[in-house]
Structures are given as structure tokens and as C-alpha cells.
PDB file of N, CA and C in Angstrom:
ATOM      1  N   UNK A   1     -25.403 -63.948  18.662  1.00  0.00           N
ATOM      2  CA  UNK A   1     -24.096 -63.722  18.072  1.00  0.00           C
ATOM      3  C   UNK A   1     -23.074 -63.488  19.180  1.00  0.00           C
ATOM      4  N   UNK A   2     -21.904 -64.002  19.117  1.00  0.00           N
ATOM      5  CA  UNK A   2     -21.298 -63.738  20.171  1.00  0.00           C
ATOM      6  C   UNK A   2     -20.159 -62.745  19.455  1.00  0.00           C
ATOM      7  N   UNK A   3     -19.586 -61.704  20.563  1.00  0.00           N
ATOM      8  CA  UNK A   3     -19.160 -60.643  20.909  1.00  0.00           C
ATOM      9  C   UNK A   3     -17.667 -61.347  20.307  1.00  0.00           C
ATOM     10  N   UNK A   4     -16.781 -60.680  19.638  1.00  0.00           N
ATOM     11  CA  UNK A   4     -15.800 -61.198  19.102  1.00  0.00           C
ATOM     12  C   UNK A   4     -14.519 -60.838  20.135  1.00  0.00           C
ATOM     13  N   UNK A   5     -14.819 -59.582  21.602  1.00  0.00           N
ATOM     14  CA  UNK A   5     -13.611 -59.490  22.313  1.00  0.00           C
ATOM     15  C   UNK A   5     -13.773 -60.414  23.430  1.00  0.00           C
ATOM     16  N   UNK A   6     -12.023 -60.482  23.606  1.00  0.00           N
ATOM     17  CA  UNK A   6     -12.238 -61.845  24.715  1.00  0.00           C
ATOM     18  C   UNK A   6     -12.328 -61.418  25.821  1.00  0.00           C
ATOM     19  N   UNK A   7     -12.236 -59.872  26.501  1.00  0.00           N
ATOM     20  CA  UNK A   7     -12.842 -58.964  27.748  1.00  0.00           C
ATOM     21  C   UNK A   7     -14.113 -59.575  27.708  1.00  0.00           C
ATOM     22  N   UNK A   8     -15.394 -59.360  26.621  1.00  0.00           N
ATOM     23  CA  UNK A   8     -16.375 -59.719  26.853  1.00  0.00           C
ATOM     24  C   UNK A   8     -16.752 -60.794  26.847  1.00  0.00           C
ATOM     25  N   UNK A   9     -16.281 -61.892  25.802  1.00  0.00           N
ATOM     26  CA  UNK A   9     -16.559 -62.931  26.100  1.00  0.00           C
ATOM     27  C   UNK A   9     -16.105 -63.651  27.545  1.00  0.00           C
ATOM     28  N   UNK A  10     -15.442 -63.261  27.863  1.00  0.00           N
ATOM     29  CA  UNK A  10     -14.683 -64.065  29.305  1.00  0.00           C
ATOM     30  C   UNK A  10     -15.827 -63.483  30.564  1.00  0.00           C
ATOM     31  N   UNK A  11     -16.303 -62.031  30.766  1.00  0.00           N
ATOM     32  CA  UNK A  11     -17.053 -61.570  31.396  1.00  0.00           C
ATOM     33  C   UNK A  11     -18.291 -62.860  31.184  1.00  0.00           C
ATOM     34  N   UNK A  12     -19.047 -62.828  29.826  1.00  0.00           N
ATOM     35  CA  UNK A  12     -19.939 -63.267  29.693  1.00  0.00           C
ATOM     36  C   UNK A  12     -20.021 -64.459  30.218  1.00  0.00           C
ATOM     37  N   UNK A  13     -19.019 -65.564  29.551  1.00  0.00           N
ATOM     38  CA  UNK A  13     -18.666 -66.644  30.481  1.00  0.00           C
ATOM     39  C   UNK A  13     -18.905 -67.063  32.096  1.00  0.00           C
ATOM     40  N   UNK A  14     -18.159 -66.338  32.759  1.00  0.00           N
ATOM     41  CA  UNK A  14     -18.352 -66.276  33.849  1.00  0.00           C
ATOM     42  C   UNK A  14     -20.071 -66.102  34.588  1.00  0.00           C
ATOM     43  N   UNK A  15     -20.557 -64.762  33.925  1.00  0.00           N
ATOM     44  CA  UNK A  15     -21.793 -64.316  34.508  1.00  0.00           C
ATOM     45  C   UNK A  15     -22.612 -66.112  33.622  1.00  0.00           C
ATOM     46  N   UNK A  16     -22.262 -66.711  32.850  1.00  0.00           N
ATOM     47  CA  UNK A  16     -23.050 -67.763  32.755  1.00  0.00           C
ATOM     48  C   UNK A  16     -23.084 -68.910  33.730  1.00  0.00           C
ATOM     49  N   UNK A  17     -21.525 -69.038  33.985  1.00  0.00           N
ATOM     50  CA  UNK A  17     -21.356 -70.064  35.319  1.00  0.00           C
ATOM     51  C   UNK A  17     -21.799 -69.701  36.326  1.00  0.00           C
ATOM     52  N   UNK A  18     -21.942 -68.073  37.017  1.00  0.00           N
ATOM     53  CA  UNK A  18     -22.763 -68.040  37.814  1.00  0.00           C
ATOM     54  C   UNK A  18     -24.150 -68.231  37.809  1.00  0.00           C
ATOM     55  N   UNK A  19     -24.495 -67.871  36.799  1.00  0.00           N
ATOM     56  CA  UNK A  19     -25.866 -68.249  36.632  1.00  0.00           C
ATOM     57  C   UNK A  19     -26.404 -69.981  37.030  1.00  0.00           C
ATOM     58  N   UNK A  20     -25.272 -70.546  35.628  1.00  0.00           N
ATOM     59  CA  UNK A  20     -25.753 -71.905  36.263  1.00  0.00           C
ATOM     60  C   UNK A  20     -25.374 -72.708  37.483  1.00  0.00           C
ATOM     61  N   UNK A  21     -24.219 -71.927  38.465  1.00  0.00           N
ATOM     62  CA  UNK A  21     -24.038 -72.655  39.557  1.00  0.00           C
ATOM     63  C   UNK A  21     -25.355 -72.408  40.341  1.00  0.00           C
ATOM     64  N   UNK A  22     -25.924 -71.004  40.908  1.00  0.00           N
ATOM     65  CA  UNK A  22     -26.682 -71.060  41.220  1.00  0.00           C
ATOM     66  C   UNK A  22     -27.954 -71.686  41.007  1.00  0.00           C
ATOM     67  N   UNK A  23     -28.312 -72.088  39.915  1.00  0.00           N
ATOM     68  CA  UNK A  23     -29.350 -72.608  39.431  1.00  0.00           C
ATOM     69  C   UNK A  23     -29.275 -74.402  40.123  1.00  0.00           C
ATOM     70  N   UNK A  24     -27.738 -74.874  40.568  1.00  0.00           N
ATOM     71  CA  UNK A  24     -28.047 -75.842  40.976  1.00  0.00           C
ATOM     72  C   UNK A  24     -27.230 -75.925  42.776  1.00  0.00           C
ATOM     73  N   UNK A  25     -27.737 -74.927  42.957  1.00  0.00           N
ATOM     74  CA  UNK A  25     -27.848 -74.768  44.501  1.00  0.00           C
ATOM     75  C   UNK A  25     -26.211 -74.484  44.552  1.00  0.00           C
ATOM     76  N   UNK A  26     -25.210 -73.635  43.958  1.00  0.00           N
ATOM     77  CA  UNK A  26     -23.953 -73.620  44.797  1.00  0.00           C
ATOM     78  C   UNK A  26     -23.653 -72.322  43.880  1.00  0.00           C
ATOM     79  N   UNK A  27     -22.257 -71.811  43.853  1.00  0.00           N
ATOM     80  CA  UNK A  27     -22.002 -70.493  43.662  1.00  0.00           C
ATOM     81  C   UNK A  27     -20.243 -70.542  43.060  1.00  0.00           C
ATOM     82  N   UNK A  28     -20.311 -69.628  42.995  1.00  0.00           N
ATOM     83  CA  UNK A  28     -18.352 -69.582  42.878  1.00  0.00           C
ATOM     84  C   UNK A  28     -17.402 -69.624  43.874  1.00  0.00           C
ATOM     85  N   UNK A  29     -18.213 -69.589  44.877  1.00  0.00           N
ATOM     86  CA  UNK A  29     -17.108 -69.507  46.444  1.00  0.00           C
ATOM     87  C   UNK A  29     -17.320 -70.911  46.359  1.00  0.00           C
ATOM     88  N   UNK A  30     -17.746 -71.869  45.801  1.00  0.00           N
ATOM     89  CA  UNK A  30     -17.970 -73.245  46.011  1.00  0.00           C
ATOM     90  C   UNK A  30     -16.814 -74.236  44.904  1.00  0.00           C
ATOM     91  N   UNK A  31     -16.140 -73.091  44.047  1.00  0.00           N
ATOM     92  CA  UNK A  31     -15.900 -73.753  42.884  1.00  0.00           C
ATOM     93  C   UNK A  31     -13.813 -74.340  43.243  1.00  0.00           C
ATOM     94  N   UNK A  32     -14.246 -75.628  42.888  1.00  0.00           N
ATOM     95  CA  UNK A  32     -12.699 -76.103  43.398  1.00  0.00           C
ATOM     96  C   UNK A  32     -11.614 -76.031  42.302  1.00  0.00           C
ATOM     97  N   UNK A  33     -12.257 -76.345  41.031  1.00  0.00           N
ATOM     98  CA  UNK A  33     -11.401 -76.559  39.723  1.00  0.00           C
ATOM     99  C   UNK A  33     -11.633 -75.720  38.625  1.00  0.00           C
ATOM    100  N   UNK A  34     -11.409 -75.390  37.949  1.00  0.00           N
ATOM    101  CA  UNK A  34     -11.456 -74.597  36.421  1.00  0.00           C
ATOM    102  C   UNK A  34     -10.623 -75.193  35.505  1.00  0.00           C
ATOM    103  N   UNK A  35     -10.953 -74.957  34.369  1.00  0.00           N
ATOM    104  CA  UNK A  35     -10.213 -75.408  33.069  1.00  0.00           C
ATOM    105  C   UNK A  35     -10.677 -74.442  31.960  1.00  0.00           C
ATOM    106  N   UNK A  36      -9.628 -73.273  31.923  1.00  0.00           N
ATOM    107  CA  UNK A  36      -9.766 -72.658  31.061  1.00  0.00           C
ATOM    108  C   UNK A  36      -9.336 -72.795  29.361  1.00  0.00           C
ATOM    109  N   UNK A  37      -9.965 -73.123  27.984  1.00  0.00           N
ATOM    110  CA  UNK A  37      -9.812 -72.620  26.778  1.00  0.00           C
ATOM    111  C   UNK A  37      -9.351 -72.238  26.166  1.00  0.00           C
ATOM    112  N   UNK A  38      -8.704 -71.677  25.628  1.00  0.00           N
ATOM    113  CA  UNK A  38      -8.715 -70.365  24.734  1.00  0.00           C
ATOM    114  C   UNK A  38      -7.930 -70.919  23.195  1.00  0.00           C
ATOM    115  N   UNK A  39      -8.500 -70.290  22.295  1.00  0.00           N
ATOM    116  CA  UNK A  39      -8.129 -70.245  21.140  1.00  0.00           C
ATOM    117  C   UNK A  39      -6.687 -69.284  20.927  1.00  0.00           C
ATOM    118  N   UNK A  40      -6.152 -68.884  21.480  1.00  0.00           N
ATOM    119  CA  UNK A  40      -5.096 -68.600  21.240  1.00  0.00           C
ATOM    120  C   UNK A  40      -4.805 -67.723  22.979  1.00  0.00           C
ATOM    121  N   UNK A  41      -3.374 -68.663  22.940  1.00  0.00           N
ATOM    122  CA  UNK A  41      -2.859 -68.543  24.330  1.00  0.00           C
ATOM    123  C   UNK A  41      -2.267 -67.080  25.004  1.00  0.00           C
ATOM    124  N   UNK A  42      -1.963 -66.211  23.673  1.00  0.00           N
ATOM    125  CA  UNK A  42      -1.960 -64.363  23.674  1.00  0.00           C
ATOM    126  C   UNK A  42      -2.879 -63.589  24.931  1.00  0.00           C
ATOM    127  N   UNK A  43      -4.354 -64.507  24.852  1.00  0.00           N
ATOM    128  CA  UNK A  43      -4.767 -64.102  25.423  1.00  0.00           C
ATOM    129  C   UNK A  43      -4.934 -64.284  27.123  1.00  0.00           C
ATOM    130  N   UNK A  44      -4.456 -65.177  27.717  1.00  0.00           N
ATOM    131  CA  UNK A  44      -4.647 -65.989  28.959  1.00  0.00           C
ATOM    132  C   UNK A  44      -4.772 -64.447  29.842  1.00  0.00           C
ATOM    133  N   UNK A  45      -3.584 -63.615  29.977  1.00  0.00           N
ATOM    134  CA  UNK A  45      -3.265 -62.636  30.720  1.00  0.00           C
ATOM    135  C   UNK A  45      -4.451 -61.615  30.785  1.00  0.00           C
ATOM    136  N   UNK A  46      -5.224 -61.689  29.451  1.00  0.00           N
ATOM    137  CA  UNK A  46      -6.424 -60.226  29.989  1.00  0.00           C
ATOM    138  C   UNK A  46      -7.508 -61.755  30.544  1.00  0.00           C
ATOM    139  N   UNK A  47      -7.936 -63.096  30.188  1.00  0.00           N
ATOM    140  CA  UNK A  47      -8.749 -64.077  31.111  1.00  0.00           C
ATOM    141  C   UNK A  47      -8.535 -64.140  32.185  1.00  0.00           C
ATOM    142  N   UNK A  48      -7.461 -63.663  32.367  1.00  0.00           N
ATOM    143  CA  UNK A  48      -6.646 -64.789  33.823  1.00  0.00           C
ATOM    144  C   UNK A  48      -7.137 -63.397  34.889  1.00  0.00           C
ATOM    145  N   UNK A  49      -7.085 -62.191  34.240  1.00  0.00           N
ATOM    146  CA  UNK A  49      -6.951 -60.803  35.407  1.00  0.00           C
ATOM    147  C   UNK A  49      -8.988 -61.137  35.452  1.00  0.00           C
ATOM    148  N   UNK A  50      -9.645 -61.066  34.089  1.00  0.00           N
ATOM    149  CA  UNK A  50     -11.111 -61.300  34.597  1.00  0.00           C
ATOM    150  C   UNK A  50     -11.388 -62.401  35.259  1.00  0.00           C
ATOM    151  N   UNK A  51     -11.176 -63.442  34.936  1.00  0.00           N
ATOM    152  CA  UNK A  51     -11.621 -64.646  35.621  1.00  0.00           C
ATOM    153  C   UNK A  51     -10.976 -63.892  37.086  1.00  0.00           C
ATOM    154  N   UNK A  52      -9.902 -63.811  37.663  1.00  0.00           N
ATOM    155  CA  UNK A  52      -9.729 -63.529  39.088  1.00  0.00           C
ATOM    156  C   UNK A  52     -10.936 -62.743  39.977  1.00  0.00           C
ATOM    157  N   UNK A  53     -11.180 -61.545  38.729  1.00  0.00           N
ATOM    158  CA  UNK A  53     -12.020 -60.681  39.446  1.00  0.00           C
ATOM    159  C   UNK A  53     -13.108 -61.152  40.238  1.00  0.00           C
ATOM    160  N   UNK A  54     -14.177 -62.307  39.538  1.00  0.00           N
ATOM    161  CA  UNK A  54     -15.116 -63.020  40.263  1.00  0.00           C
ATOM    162  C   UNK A  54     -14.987 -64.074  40.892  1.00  0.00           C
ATOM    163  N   UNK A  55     -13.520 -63.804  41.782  1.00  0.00           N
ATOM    164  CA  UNK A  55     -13.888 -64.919  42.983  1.00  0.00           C
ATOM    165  C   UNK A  55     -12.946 -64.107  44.022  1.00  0.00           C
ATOM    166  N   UNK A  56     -13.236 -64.899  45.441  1.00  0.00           N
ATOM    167  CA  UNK A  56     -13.004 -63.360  46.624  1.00  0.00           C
ATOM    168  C   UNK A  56     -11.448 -63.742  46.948  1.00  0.00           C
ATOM    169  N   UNK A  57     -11.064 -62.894  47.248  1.00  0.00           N
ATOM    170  CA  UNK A  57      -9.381 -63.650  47.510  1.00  0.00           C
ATOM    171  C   UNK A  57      -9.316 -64.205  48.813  1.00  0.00           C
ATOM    172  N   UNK A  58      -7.690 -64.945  48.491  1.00  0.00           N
ATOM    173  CA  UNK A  58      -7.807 -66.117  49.018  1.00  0.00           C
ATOM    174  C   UNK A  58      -8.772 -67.406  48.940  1.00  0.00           C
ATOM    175  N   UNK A  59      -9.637 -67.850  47.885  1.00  0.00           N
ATOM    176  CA  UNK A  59     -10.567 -68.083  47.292  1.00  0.00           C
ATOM    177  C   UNK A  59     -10.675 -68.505  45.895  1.00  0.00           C
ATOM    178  N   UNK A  60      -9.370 -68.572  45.571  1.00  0.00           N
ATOM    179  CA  UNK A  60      -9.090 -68.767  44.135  1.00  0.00           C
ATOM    180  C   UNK A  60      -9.301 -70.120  43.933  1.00  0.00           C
ATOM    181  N   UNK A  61     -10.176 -71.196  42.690  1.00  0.00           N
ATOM    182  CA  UNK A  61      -9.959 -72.734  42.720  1.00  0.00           C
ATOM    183  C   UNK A  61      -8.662 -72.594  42.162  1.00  0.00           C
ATOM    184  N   UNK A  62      -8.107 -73.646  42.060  1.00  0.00           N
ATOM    185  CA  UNK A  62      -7.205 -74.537  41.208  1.00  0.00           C
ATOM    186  C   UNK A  62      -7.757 -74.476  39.393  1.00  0.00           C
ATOM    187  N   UNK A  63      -6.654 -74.052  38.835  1.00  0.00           N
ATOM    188  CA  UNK A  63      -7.474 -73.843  37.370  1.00  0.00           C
ATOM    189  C   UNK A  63      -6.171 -74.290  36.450  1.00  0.00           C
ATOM    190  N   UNK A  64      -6.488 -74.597  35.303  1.00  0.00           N
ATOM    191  CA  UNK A  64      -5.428 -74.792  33.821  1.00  0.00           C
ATOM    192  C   UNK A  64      -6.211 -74.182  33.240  1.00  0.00           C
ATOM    193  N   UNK A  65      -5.097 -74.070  32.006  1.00  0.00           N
ATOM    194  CA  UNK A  65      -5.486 -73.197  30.758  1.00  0.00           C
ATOM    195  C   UNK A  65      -4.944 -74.371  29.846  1.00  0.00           C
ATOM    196  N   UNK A  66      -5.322 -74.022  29.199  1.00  0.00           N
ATOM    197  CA  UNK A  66      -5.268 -75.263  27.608  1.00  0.00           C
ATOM    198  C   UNK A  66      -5.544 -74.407  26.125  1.00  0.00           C
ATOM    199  N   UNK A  67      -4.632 -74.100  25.600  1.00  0.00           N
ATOM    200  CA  UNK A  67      -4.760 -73.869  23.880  1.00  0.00           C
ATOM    201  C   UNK A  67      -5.761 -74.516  23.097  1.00  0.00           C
ATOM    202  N   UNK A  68      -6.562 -74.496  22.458  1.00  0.00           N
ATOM    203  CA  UNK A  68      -7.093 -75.301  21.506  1.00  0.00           C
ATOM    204  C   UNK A  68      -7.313 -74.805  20.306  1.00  0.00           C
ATOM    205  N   UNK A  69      -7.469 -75.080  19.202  1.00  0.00           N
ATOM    206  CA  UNK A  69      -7.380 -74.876  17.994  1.00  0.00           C
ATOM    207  C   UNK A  69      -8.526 -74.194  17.697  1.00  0.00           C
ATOM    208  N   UNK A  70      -9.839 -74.538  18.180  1.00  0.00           N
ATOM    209  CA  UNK A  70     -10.854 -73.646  17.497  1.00  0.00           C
ATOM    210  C   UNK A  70     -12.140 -74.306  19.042  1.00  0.00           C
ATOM    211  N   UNK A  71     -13.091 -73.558  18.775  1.00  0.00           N
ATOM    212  CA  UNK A  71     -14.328 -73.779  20.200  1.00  0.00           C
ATOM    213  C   UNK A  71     -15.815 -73.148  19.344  1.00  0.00           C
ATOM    214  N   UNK A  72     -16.832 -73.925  19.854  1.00  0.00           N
ATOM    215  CA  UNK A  72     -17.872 -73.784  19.175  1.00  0.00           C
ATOM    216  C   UNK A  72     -17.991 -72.116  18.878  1.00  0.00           C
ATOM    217  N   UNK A  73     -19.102 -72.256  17.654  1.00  0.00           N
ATOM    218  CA  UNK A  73     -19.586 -71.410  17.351  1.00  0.00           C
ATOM    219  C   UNK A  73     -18.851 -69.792  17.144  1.00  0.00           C
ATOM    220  N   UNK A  74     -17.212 -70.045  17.160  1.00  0.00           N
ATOM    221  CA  UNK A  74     -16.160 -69.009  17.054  1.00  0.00           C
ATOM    222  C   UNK A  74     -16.175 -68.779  17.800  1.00  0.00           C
ATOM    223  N   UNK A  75     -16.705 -69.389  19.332  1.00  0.00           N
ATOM    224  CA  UNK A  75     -16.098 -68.477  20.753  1.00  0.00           C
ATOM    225  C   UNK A  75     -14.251 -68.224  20.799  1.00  0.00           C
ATOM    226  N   UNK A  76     -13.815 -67.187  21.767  1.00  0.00           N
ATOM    227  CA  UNK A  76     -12.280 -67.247  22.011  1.00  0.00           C
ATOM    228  C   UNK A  76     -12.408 -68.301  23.138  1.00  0.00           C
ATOM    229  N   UNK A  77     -13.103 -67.904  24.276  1.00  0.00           N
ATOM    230  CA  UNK A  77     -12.673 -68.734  25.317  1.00  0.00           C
ATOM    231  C   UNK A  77     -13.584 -69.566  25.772  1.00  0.00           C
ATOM    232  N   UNK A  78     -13.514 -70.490  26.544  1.00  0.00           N
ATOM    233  CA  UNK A  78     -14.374 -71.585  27.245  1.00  0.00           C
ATOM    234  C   UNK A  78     -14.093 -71.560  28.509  1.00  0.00           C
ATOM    235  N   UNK A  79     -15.050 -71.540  29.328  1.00  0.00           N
ATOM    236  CA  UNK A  79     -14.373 -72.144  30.857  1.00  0.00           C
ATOM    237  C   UNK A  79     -15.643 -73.969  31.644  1.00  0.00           C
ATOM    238  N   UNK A  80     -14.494 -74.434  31.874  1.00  0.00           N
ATOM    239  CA  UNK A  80     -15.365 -75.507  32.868  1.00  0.00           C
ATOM    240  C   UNK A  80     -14.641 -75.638  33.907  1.00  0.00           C
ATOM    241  N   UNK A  81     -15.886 -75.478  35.223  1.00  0.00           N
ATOM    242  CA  UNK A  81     -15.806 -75.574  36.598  1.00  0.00           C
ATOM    243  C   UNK A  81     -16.257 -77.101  36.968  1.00  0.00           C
ATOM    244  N   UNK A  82     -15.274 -76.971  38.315  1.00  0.00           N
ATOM    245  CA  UNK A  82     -16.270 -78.229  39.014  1.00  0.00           C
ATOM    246  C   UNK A  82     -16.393 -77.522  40.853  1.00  0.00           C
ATOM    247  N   UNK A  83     -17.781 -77.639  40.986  1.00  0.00           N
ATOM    248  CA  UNK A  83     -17.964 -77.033  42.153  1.00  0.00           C
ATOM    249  C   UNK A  83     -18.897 -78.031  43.044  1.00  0.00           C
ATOM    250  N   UNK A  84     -18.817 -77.709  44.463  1.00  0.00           N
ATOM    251  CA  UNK A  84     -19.521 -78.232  44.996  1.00  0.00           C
ATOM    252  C   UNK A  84     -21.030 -77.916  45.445  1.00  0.00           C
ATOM    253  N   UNK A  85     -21.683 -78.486  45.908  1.00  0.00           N
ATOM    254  CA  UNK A  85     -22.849 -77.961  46.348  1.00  0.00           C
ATOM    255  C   UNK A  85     -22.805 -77.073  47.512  1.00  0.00           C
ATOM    256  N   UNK A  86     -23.667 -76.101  48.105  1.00  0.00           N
ATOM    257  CA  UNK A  86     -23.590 -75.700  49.267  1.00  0.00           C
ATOM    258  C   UNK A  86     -24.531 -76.603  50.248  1.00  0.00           C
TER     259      UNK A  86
END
């Protein structure tokens, strides 16, 4: 079941991309692009302060945000990276 706040869901998010970057040999210091989600754009400002938190400064990728109408399974937010390998 997913967690209906977007603090947690956005946390969760993240700790998933790390998960799966690592899983294919690279990390978040590796990550060039983002494309952030969200079901309603109210929220960007509490995503935008978490998403910052897990990456080191000066270190930030390049990211958008995009509105969308609705995202599986009632998530609020989505994120897709594109990173490189290490």
C-alpha cells in the first residue's frame, strides 16, 4: 500500500532509485537528468527540498517537473533518472 504523504512517498522514491542505480553498477552522484511527476503541482516545493537532499551539492542533475493527471496505483509522485554508469 503506498503511504498517501508526498514527504514519504518522495523519500521512498528516491531510496528506490538508489537502490536500483546501484543494482546496476552506478549511484546518484552519477545521475545527469530527472523528470519529476506529480499529481498535483502544490506539491513540487516540499519534492523539490527532498529530492535535493539526496544528492551532494554542487551535484545537482538537470531535472523537470511535469503535472500529470493521475500515476499508477494512486502514487503522488514519480521520478525518472537517467544516469551513467560508474
Amino acid at each position: 500500500m503506498i503511504d498517501e504523504d508526498i514527504s514519504a512517498q518522495t523519500h521512498q522514491v528516491m531510496k528506490n532509485i538508489k537502490e536500483v542505480l546501484k543494482a546496476a553498477s552506478s549511484s546518484l552522484d552519477k545521475v545527469v537528468k530527472a523528470t519529476i511527476f506529480l499529481t498535483d503541482m502544490n506539491n513540487f516545493a516540499v519534492v523539490n527540498e527532498i529530492y535535493k537532499s539526496y544528492f551532494t551539492e554542487n551535484n545537482y542533475p538537470a531535472r523537470s517537473a511535469v503535472e500529470v493527471s493521475e500515476l499508477p496505483k494512486g502514487a503522488l509522485v514519480e521520478i525518472e533518472v537517467i544516469a551513467i554508469q560508474e
